[in-house]
PDB file of N, CA and C in Angstrom:
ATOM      1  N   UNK A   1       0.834  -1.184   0.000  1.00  0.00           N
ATOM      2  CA  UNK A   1       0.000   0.000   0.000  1.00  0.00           C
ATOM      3  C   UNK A   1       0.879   1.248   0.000  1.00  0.00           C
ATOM      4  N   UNK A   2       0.740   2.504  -0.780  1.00  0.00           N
ATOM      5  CA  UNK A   2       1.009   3.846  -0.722  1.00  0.00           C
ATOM      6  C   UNK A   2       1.432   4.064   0.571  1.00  0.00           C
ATOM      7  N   UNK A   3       2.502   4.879   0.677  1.00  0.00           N
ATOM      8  CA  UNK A   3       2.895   5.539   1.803  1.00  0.00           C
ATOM      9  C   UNK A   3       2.433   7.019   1.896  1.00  0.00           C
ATOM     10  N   UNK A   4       1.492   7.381   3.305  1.00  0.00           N
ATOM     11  CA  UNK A   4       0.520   8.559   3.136  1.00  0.00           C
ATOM     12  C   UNK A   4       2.034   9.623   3.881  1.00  0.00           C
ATOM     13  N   UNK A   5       1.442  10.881   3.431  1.00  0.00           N
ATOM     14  CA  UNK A   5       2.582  11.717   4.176  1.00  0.00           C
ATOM     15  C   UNK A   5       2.427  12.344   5.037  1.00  0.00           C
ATOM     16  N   UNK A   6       3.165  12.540   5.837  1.00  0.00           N
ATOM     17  CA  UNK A   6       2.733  12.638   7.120  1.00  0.00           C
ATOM     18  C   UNK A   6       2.930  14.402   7.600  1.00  0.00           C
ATOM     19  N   UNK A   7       1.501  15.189   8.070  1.00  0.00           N
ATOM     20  CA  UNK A   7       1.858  16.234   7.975  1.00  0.00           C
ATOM     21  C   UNK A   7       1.386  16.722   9.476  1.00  0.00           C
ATOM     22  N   UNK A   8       2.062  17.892  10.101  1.00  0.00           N
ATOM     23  CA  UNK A   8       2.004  18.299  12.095  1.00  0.00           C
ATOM     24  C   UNK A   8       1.721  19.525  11.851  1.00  0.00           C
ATOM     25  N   UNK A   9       0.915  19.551  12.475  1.00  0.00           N
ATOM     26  CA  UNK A   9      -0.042  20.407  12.637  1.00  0.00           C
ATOM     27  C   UNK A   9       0.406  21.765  13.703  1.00  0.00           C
ATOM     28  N   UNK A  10       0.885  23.029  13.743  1.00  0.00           N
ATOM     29  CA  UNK A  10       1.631  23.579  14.906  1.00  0.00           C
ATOM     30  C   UNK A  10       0.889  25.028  14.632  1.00  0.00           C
ATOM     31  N   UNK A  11       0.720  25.030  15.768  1.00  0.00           N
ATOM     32  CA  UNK A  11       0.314  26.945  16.683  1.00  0.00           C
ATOM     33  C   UNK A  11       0.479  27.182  17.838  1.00  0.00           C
ATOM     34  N   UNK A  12       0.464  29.011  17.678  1.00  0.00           N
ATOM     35  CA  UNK A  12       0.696  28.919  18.868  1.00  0.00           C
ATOM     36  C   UNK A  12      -0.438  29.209  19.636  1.00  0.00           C
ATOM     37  N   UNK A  13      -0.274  28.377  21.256  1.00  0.00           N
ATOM     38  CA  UNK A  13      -1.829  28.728  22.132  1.00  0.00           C
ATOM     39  C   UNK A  13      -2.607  30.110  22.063  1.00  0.00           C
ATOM     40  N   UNK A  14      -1.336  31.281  22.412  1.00  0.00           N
ATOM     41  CA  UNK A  14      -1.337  32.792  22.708  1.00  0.00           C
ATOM     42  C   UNK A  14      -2.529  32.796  21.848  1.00  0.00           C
ATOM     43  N   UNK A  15      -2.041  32.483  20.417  1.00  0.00           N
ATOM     44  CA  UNK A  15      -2.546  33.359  19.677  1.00  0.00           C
ATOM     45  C   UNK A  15      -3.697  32.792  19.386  1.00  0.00           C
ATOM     46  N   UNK A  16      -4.173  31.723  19.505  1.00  0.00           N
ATOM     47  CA  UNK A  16      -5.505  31.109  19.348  1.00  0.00           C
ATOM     48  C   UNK A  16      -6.343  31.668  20.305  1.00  0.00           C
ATOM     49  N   UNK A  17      -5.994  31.163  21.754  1.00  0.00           N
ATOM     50  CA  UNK A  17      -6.378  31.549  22.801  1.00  0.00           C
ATOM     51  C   UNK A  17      -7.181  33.255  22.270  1.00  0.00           C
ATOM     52  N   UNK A  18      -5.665  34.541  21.815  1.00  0.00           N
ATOM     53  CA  UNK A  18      -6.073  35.391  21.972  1.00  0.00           C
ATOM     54  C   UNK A  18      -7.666  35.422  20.705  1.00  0.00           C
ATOM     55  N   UNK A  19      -7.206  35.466  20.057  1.00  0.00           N
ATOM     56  CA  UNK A  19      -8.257  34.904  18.979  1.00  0.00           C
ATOM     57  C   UNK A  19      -9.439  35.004  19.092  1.00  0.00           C
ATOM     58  N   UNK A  20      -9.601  33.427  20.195  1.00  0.00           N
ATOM     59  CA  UNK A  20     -11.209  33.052  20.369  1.00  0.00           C
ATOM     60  C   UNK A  20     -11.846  34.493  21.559  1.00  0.00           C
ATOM     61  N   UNK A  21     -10.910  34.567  22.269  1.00  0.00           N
ATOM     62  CA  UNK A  21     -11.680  35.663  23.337  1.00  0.00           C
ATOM     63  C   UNK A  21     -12.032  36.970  22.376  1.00  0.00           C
ATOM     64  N   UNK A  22     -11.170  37.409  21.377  1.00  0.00           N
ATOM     65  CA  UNK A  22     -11.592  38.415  21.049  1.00  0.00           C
ATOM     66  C   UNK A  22     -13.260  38.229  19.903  1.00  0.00           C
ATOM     67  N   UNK A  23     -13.187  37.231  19.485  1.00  0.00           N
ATOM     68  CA  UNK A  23     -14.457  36.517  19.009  1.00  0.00           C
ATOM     69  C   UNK A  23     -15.886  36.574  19.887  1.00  0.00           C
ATOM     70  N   UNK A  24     -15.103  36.027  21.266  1.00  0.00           N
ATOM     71  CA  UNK A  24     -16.449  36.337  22.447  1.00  0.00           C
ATOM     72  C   UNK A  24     -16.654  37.568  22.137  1.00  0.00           C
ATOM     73  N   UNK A  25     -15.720  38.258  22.814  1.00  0.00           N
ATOM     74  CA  UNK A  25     -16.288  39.923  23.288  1.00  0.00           C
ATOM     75  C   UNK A  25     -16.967  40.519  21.466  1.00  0.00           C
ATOM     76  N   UNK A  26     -16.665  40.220  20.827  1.00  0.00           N
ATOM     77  CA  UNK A  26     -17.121  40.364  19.834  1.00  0.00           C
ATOM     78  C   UNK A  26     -18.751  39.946  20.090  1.00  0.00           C
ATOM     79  N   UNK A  27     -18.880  39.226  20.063  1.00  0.00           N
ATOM     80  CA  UNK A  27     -20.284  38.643  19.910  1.00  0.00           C
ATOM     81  C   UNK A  27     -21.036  39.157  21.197  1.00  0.00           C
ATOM     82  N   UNK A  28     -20.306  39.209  22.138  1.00  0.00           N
ATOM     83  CA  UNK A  28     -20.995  40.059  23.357  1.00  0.00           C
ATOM     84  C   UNK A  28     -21.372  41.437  23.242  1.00  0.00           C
ATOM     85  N   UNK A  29     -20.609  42.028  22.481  1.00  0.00           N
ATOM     86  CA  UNK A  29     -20.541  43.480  22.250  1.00  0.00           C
ATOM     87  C   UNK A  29     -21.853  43.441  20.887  1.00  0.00           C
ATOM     88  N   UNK A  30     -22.507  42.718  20.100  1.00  0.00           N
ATOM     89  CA  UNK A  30     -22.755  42.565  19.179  1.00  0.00           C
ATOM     90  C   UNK A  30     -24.075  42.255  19.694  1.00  0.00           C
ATOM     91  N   UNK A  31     -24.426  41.822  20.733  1.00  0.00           N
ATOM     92  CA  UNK A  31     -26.190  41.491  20.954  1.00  0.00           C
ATOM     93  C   UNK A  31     -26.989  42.384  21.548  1.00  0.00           C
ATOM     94  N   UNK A  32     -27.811  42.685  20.642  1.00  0.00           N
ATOM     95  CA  UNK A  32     -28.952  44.113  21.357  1.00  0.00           C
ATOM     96  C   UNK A  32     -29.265  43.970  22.683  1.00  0.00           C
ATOM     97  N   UNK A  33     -28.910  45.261  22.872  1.00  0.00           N
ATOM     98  CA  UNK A  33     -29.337  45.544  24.041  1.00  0.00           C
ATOM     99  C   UNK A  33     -28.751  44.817  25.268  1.00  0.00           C
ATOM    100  N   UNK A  34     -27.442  44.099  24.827  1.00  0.00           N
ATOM    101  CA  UNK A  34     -26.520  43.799  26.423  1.00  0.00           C
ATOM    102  C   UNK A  34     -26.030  45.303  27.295  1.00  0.00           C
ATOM    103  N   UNK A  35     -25.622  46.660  26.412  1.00  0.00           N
ATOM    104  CA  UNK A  35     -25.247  47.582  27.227  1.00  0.00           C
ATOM    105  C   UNK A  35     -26.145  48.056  28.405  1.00  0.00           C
ATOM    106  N   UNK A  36     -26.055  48.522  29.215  1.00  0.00           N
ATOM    107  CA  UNK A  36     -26.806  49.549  30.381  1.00  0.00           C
ATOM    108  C   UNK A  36     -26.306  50.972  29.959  1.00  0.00           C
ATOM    109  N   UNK A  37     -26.838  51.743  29.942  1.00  0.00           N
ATOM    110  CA  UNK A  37     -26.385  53.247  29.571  1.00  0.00           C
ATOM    111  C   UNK A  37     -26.607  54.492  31.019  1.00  0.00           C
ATOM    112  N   UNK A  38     -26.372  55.034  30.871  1.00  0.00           N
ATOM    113  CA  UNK A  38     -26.195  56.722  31.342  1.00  0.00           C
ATOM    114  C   UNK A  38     -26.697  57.764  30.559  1.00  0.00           C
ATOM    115  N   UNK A  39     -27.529  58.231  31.165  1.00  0.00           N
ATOM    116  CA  UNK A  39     -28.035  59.598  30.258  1.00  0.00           C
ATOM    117  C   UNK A  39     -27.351  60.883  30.891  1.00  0.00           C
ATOM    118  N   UNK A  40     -27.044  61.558  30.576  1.00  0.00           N
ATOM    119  CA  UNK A  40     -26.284  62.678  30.829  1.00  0.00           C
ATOM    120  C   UNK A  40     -26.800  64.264  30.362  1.00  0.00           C
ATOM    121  N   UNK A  41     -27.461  65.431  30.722  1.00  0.00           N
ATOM    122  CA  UNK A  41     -27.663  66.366  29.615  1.00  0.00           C
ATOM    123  C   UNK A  41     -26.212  67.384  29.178  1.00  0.00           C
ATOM    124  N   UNK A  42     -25.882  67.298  28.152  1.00  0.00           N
ATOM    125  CA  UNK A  42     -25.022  68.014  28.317  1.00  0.00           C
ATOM    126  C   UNK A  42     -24.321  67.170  26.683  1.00  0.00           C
ATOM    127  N   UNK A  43     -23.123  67.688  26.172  1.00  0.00           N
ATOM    128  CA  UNK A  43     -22.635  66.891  25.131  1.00  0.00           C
ATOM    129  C   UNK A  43     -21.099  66.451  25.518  1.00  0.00           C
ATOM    130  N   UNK A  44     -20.224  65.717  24.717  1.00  0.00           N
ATOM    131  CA  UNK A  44     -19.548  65.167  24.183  1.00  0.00           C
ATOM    132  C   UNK A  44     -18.126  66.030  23.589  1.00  0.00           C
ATOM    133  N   UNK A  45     -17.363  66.467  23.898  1.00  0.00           N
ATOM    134  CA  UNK A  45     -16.901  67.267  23.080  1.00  0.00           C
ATOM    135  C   UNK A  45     -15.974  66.965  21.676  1.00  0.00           C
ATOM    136  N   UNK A  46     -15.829  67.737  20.563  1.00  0.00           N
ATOM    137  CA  UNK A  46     -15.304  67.279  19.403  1.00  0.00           C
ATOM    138  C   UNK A  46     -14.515  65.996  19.357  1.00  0.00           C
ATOM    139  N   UNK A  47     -14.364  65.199  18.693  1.00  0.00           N
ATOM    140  CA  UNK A  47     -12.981  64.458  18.536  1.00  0.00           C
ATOM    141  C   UNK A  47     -13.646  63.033  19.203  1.00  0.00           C
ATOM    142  N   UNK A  48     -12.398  61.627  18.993  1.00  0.00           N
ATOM    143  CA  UNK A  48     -12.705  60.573  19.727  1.00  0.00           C
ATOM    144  C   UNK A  48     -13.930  60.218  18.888  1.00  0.00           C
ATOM    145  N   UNK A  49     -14.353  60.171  18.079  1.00  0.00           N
ATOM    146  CA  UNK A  49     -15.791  59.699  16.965  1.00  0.00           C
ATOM    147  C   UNK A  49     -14.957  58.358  16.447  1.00  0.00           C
ATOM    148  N   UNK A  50     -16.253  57.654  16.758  1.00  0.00           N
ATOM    149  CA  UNK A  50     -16.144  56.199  16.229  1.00  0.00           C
ATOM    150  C   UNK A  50     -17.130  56.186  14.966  1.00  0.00           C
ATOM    151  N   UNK A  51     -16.858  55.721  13.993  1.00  0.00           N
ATOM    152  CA  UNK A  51     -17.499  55.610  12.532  1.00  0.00           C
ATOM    153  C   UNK A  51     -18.323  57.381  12.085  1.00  0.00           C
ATOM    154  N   UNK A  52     -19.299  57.154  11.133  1.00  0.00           N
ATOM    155  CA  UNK A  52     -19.552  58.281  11.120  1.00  0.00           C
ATOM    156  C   UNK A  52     -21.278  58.172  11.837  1.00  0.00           C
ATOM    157  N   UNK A  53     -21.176  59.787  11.921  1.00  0.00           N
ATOM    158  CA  UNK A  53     -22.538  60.334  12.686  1.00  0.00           C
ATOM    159  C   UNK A  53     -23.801  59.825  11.548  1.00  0.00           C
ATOM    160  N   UNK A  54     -24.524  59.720  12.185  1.00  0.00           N
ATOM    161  CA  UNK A  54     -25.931  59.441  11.505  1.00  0.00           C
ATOM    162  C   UNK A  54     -27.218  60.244  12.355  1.00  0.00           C
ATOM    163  N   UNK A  55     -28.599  59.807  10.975  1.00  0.00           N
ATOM    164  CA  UNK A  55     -29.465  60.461  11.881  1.00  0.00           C
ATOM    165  C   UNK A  55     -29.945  58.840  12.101  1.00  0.00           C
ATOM    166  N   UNK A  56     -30.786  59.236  13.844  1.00  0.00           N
ATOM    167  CA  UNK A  56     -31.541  57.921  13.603  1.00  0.00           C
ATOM    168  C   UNK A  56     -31.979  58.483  15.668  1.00  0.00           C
ATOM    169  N   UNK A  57     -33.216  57.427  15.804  1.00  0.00           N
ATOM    170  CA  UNK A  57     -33.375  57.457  17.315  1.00  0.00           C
ATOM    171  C   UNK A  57     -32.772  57.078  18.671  1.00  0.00           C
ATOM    172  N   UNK A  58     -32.737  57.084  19.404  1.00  0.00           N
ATOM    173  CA  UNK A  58     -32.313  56.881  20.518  1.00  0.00           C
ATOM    174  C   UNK A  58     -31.981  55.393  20.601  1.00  0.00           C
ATOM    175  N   UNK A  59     -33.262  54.757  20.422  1.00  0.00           N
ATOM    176  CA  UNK A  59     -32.800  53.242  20.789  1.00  0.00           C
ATOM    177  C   UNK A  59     -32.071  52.660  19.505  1.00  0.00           C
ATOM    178  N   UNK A  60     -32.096  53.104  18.394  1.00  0.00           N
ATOM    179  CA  UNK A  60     -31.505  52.415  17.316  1.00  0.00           C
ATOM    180  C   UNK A  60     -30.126  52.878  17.658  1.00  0.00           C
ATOM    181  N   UNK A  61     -30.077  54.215  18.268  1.00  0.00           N
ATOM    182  CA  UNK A  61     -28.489  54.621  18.478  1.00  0.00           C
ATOM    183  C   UNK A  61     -27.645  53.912  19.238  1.00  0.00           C
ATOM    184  N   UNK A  62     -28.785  53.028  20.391  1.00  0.00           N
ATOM    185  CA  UNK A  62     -28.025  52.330  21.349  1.00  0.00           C
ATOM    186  C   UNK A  62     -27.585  50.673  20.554  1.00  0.00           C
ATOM    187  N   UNK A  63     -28.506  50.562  19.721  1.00  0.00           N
ATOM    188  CA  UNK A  63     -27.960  49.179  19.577  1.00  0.00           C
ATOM    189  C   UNK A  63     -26.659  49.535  18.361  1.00  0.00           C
ATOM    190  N   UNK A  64     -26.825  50.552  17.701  1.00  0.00           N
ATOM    191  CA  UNK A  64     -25.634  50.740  16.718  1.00  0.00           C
ATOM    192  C   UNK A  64     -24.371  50.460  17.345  1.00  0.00           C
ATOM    193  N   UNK A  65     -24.110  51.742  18.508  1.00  0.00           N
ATOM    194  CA  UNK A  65     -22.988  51.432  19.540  1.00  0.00           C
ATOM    195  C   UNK A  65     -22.624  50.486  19.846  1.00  0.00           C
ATOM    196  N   UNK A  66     -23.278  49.321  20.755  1.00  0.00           N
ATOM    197  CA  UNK A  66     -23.780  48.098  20.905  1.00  0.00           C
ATOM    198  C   UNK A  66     -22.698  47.523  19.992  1.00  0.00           C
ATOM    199  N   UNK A  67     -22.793  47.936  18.429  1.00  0.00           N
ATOM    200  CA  UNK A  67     -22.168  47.176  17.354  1.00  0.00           C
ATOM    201  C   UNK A  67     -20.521  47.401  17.143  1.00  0.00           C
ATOM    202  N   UNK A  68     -20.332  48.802  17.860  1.00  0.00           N
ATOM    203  CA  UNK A  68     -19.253  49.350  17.797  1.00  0.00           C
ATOM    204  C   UNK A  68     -18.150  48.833  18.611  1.00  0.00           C
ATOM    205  N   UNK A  69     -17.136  47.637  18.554  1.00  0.00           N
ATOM    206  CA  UNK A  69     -16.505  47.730  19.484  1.00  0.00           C
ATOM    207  C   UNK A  69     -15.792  48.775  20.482  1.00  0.00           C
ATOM    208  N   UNK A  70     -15.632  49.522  19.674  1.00  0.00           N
ATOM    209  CA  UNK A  70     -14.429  50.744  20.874  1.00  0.00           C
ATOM    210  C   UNK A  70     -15.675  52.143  21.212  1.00  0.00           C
ATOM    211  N   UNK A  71     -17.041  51.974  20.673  1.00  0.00           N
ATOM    212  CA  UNK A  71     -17.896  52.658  21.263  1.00  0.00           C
ATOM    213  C   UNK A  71     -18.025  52.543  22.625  1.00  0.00           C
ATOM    214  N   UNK A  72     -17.876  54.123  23.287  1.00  0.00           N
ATOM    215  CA  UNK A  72     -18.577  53.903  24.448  1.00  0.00           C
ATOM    216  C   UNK A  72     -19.634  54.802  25.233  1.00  0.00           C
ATOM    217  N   UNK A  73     -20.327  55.549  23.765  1.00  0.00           N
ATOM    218  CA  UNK A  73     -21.165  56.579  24.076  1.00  0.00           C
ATOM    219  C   UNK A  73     -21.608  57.055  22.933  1.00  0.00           C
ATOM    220  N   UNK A  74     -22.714  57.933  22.818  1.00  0.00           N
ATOM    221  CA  UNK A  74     -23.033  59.287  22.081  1.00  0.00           C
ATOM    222  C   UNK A  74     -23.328  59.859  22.262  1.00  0.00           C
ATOM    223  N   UNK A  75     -23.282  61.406  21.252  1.00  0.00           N
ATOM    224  CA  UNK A  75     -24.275  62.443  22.086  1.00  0.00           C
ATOM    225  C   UNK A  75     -24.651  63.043  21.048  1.00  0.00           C
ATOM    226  N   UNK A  76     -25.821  64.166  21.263  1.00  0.00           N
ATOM    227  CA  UNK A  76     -26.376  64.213  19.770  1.00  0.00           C
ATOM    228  C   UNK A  76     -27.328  65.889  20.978  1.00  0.00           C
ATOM    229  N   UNK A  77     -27.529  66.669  19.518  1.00  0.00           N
ATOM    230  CA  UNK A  77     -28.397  67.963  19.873  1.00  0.00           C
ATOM    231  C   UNK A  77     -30.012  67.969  19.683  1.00  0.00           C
ATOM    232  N   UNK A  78     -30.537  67.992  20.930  1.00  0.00           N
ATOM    233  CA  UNK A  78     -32.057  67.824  20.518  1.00  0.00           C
ATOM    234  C   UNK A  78     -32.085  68.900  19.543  1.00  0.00           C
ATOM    235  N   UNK A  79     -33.584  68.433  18.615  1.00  0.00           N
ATOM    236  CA  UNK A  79     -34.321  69.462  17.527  1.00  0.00           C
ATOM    237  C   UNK A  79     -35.038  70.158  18.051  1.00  0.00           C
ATOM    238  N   UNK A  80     -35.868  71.569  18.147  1.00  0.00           N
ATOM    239  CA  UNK A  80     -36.495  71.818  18.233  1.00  0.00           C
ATOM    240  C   UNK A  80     -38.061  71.862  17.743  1.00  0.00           C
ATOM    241  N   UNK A  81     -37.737  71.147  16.435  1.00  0.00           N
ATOM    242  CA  UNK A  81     -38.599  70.776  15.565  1.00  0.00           C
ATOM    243  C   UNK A  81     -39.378  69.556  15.759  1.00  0.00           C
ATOM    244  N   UNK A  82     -38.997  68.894  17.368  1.00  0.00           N
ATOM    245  CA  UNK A  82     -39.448  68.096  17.579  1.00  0.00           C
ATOM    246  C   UNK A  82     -38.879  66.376  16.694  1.00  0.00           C
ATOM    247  N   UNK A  83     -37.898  66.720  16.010  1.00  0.00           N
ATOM    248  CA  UNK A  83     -37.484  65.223  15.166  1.00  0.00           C
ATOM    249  C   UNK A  83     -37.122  64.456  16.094  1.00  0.00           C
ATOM    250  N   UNK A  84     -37.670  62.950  16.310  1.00  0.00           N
ATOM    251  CA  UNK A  84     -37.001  62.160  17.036  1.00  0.00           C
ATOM    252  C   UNK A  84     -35.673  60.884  15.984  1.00  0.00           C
ATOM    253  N   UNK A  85     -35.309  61.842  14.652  1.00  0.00           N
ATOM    254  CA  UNK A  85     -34.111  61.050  14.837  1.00  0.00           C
ATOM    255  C   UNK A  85     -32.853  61.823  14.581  1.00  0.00           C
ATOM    256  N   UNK A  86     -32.449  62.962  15.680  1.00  0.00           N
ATOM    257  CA  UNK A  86     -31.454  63.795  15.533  1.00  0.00           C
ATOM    258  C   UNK A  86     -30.154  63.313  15.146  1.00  0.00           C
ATOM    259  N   UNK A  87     -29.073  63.777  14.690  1.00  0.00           N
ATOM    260  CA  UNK A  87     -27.971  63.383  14.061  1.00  0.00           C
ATOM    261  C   UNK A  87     -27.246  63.093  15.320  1.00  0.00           C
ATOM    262  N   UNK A  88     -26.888  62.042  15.260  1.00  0.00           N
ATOM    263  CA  UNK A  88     -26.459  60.936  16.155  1.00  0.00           C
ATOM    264  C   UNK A  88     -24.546  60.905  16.189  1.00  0.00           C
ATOM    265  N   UNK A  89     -23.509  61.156  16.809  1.00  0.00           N
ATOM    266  CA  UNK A  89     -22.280  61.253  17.446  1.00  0.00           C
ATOM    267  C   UNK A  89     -21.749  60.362  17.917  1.00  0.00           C
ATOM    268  N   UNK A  90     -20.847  59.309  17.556  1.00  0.00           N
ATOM    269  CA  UNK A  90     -20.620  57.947  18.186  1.00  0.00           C
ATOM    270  C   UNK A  90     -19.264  58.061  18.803  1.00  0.00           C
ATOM    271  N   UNK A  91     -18.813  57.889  19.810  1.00  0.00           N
ATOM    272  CA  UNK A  91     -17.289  58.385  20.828  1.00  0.00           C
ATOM    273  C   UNK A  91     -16.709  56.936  20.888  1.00  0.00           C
ATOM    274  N   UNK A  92     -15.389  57.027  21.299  1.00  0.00           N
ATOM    275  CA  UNK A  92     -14.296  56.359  21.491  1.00  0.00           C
ATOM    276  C   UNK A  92     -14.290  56.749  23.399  1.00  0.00           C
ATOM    277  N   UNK A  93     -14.286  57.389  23.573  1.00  0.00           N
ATOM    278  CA  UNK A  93     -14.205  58.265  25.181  1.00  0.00           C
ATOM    279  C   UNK A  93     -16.004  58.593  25.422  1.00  0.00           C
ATOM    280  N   UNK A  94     -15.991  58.101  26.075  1.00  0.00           N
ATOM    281  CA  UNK A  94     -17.437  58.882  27.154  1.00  0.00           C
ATOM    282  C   UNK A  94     -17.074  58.564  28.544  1.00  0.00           C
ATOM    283  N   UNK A  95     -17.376  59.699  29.499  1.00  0.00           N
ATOM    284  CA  UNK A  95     -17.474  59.154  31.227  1.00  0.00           C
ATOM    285  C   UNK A  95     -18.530  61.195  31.315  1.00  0.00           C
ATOM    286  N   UNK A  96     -19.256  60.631  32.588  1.00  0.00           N
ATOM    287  CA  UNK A  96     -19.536  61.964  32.709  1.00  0.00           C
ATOM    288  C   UNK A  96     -18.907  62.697  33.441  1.00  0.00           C
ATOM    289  N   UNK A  97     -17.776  62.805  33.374  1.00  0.00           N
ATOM    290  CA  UNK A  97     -16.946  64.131  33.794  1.00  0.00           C
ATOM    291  C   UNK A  97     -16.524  64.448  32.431  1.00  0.00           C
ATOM    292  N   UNK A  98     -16.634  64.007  31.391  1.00  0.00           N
ATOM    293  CA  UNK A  98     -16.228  64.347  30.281  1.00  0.00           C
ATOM    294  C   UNK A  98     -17.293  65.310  29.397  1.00  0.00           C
ATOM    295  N   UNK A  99     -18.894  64.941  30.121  1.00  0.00           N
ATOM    296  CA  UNK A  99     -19.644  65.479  29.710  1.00  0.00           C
ATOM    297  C   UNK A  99     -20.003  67.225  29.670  1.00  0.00           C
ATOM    298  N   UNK A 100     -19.663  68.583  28.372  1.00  0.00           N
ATOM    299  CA  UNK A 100     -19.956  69.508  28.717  1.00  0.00           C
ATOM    300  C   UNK A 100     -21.554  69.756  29.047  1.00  0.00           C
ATOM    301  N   UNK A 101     -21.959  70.187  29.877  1.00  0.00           N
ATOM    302  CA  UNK A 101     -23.190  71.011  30.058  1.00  0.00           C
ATOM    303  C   UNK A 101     -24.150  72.032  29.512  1.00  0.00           C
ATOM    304  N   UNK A 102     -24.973  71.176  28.979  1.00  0.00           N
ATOM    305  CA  UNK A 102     -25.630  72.335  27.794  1.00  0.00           C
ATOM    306  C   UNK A 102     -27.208  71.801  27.810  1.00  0.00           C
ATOM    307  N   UNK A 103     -27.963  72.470  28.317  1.00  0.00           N
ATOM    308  CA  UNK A 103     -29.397  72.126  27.834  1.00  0.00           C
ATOM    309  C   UNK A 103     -30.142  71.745  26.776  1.00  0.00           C
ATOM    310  N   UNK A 104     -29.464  71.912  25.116  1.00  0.00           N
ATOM    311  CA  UNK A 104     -29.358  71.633  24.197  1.00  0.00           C
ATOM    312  C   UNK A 104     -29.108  70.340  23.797  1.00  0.00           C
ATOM    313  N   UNK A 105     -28.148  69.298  24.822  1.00  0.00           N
ATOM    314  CA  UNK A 105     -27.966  68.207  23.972  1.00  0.00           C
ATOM    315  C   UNK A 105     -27.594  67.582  24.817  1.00  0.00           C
ATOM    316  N   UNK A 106     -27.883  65.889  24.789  1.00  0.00           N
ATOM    317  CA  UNK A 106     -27.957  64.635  25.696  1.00  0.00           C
ATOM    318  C   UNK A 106     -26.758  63.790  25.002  1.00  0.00           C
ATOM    319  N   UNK A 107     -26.248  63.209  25.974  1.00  0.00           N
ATOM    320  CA  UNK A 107     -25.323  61.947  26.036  1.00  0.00           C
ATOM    321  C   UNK A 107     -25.535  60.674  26.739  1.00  0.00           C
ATOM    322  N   UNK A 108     -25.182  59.801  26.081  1.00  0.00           N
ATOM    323  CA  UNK A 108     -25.720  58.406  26.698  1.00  0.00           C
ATOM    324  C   UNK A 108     -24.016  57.663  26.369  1.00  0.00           C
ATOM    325  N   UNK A 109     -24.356  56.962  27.598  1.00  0.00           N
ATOM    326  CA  UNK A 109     -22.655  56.625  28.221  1.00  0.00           C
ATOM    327  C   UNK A 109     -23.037  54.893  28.574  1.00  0.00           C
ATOM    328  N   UNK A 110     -22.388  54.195  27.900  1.00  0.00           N
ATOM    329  CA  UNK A 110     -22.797  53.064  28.188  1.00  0.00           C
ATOM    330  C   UNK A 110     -21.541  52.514  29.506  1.00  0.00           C
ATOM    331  N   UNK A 111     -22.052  51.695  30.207  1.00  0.00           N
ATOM    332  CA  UNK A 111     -21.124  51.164  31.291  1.00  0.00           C
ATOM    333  C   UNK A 111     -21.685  49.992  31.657  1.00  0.00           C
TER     334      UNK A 111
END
């Protein structure tokens, strides 16, 4: 009979290991509505934006984030016009000490 060839199979743990965890948090970060949020009035200041701004509502904003790995907030300027899907601000940085103070516009801080 044929002689089969014989082939070894090699990796390293680290990097598998690191791999699969980043796969979890992936998928954790990825299911509606696992965050808890913070409402804050006040905004966000320039800079630290994760993907780009959109319009859209509140709860769609939360599950977008949700989608964002390095999201950890938004903040956005109410309308006066009454629109509930104001142009939406996605951060890299949120905590509320970071939050400026403005009656004009809300931040939601996930933790």
């Amino acid at each position: 009979s044929p002689v089969l060839d014989k082939h070894e199979w090699v990796y390293d743990e680290a990097e598998v290991g690191a791999a699969l965890l980043e796969k979890i948090c992936q998928e954790n970060m990825k299911s509606e509505g696992s965050a808890q949020w913070n409402k804050a009035r006040g905004f966000l200041p320039a800079g630290n934006d994760v993907g780009k701004a959109a319009e859209m509502d509140v709860e769609s904003a939360k599950v977008h984030c949700d989608k964002l790995p390095m999201c950890e907030g938004f903040t956005f300027q109410m309308t006066a016009d009454g629109n509930n899907k104001p142009m939406i601000f996605f951060k890299s940085r949120a905590s509320r000490s970071g939050v400026v103070a403005s009656d004009e516009w809300k931040t939601y801080i996930r933790f």
